[in-house]
PDB file of N, CA and C in Angstrom:
ATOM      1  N   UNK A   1     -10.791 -24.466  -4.369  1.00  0.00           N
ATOM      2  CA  UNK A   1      -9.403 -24.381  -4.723  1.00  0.00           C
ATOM      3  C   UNK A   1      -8.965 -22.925  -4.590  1.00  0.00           C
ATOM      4  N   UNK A   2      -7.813 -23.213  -3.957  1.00  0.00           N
ATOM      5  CA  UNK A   2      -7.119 -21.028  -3.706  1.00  0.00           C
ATOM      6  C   UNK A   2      -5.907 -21.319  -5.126  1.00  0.00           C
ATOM      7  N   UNK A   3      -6.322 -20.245  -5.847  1.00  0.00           N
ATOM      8  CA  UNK A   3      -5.279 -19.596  -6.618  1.00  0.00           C
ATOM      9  C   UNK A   3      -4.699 -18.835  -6.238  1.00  0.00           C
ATOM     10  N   UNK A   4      -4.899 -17.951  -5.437  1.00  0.00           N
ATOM     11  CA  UNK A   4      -3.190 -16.778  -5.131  1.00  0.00           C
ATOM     12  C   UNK A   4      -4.141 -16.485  -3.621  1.00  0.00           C
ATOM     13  N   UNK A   5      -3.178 -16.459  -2.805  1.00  0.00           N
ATOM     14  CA  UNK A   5      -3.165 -15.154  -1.365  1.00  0.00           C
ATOM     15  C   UNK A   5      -2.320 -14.535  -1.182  1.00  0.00           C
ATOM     16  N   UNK A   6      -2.387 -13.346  -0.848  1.00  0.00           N
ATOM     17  CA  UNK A   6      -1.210 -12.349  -0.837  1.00  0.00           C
ATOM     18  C   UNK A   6      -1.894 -11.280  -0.124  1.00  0.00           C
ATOM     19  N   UNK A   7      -0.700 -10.846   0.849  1.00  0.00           N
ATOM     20  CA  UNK A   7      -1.306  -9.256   1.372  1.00  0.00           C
ATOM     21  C   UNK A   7      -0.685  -8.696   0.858  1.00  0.00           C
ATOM     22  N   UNK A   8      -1.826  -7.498   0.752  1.00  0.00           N
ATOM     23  CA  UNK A   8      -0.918  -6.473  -0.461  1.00  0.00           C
ATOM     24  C   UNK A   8      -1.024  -4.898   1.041  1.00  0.00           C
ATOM     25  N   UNK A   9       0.009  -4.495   0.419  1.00  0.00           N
ATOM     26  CA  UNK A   9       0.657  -3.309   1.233  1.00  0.00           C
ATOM     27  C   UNK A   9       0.306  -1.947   0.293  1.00  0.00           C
ATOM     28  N   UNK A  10      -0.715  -2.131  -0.795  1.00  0.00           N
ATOM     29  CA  UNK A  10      -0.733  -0.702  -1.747  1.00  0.00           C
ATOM     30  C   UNK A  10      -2.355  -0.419  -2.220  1.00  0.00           C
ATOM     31  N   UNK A  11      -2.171   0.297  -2.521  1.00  0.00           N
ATOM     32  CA  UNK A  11      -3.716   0.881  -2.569  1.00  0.00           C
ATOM     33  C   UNK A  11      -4.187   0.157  -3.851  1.00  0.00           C
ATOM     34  N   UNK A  12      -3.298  -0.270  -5.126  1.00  0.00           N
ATOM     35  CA  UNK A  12      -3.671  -0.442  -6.324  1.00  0.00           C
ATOM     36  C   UNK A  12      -3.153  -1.770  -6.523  1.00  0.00           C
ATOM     37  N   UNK A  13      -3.635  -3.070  -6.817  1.00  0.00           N
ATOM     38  CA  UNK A  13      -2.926  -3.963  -7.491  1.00  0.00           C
ATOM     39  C   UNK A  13      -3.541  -4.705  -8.609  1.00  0.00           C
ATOM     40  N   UNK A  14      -2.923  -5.565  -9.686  1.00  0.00           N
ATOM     41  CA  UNK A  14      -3.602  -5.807 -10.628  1.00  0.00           C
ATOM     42  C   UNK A  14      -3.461  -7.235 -10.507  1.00  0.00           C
ATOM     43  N   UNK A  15      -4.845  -8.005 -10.621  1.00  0.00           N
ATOM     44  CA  UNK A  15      -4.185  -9.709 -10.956  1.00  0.00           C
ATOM     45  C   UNK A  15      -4.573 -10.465 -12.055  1.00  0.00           C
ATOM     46  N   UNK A  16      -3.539 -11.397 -12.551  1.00  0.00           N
ATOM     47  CA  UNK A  16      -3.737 -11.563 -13.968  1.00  0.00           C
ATOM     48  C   UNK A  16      -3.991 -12.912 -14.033  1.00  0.00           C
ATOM     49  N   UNK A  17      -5.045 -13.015 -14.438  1.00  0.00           N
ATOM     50  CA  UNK A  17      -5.612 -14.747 -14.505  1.00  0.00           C
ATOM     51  C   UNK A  17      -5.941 -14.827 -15.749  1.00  0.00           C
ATOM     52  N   UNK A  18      -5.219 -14.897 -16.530  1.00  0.00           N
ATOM     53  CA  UNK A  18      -4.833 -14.446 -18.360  1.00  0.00           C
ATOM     54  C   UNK A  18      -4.431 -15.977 -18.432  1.00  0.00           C
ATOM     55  N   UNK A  19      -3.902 -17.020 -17.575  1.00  0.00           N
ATOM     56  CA  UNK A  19      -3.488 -17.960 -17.606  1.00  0.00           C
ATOM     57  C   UNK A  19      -4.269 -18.983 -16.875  1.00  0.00           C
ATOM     58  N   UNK A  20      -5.409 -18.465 -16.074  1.00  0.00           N
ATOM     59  CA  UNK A  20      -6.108 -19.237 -15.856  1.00  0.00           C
ATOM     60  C   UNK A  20      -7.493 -20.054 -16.940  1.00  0.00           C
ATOM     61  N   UNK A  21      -7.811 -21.098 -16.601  1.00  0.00           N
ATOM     62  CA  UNK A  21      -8.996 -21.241 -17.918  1.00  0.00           C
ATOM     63  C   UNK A  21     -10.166 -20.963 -17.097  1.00  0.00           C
ATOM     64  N   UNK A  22     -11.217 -20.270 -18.030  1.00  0.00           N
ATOM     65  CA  UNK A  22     -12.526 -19.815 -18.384  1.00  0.00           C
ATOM     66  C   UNK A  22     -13.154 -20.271 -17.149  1.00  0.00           C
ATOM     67  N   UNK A  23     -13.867 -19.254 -16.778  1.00  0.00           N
ATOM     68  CA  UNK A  23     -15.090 -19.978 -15.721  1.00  0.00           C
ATOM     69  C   UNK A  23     -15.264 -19.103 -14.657  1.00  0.00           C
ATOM     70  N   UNK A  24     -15.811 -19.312 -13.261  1.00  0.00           N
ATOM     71  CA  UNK A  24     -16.429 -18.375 -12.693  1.00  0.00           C
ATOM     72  C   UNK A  24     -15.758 -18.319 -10.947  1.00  0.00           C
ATOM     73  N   UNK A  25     -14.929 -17.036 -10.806  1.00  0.00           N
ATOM     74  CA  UNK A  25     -14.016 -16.624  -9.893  1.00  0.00           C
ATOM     75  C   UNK A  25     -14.580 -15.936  -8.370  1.00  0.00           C
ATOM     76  N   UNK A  26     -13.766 -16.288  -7.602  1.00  0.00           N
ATOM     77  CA  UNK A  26     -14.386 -15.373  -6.548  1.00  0.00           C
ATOM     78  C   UNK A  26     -13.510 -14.590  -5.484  1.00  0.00           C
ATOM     79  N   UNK A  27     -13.101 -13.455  -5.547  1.00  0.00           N
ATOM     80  CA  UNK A  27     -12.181 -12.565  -4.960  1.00  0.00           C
ATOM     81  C   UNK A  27     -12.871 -11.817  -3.776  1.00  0.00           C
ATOM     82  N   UNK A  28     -12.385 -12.393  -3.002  1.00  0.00           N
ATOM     83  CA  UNK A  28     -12.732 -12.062  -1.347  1.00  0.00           C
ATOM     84  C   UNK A  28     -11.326 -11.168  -1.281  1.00  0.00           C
ATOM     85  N   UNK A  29     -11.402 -10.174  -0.643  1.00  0.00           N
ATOM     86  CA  UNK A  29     -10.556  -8.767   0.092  1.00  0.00           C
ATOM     87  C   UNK A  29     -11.140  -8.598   1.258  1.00  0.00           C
ATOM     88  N   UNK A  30      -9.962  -8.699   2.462  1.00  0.00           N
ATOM     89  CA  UNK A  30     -10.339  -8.153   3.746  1.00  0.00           C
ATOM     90  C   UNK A  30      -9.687  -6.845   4.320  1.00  0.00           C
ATOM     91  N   UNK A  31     -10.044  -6.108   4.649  1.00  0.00           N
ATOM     92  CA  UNK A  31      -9.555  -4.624   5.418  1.00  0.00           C
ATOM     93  C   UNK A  31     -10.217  -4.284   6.410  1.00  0.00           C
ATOM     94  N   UNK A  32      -9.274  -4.436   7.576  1.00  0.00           N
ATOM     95  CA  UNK A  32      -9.423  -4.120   8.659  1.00  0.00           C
ATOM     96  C   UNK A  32     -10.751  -4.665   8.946  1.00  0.00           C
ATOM     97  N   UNK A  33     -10.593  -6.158   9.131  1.00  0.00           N
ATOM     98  CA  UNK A  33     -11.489  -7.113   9.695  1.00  0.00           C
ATOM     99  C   UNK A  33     -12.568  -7.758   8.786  1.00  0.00           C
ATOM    100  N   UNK A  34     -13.207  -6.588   7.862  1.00  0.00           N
ATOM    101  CA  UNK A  34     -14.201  -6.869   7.103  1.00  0.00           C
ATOM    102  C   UNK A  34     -13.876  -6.596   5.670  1.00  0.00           C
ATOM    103  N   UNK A  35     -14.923  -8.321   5.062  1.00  0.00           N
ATOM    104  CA  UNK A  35     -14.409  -9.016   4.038  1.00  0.00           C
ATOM    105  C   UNK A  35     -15.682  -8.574   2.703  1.00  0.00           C
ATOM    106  N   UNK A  36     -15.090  -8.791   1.703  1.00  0.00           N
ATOM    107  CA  UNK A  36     -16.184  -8.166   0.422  1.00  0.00           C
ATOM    108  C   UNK A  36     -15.785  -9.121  -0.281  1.00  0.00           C
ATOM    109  N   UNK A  37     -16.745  -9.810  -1.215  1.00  0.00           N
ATOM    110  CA  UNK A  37     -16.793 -10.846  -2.041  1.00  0.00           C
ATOM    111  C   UNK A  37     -16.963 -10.148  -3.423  1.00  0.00           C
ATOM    112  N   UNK A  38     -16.422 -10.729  -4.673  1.00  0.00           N
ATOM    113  CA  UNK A  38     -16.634 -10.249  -5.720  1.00  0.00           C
ATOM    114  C   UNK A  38     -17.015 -11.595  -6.158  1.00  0.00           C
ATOM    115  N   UNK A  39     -17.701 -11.636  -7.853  1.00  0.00           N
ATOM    116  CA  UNK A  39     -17.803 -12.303  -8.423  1.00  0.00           C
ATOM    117  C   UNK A  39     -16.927 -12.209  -9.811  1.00  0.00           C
ATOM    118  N   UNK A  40     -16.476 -13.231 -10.538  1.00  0.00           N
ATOM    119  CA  UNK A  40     -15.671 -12.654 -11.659  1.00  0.00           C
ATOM    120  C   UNK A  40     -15.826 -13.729 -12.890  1.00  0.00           C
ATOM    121  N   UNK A  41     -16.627 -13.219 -13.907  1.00  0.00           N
ATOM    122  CA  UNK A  41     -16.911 -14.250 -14.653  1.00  0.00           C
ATOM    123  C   UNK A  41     -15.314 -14.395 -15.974  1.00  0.00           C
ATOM    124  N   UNK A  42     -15.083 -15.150 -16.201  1.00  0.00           N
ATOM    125  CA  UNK A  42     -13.749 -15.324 -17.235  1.00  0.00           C
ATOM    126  C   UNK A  42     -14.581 -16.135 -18.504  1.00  0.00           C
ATOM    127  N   UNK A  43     -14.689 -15.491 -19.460  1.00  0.00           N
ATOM    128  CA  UNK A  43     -15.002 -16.032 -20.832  1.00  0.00           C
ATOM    129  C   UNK A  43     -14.029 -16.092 -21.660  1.00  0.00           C
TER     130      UNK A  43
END
């Protein structure tokens, strides 16, 4: 399931999953071709 895509145009952005429920996230960012995976646990 995708919760948000967005290109962002700024060096800094913040995202707020304050409204999402509990559990375990995964934030992929691509720049200039190549992609980095995060993991994000929500308790």
């Amino acid at each position: 399931m995708q919760i948000l895509a967005k290109k962002i145009e700024t060096d800094n952005i913040a995202i707020n999953i304050s409204n999402q429920p509990n559990g375990v996230y995964l934030l992929q960012i691509t720049i200039n071709g190549k992609s980095t995976t995060w993991k994000i646990v929500k308790k």
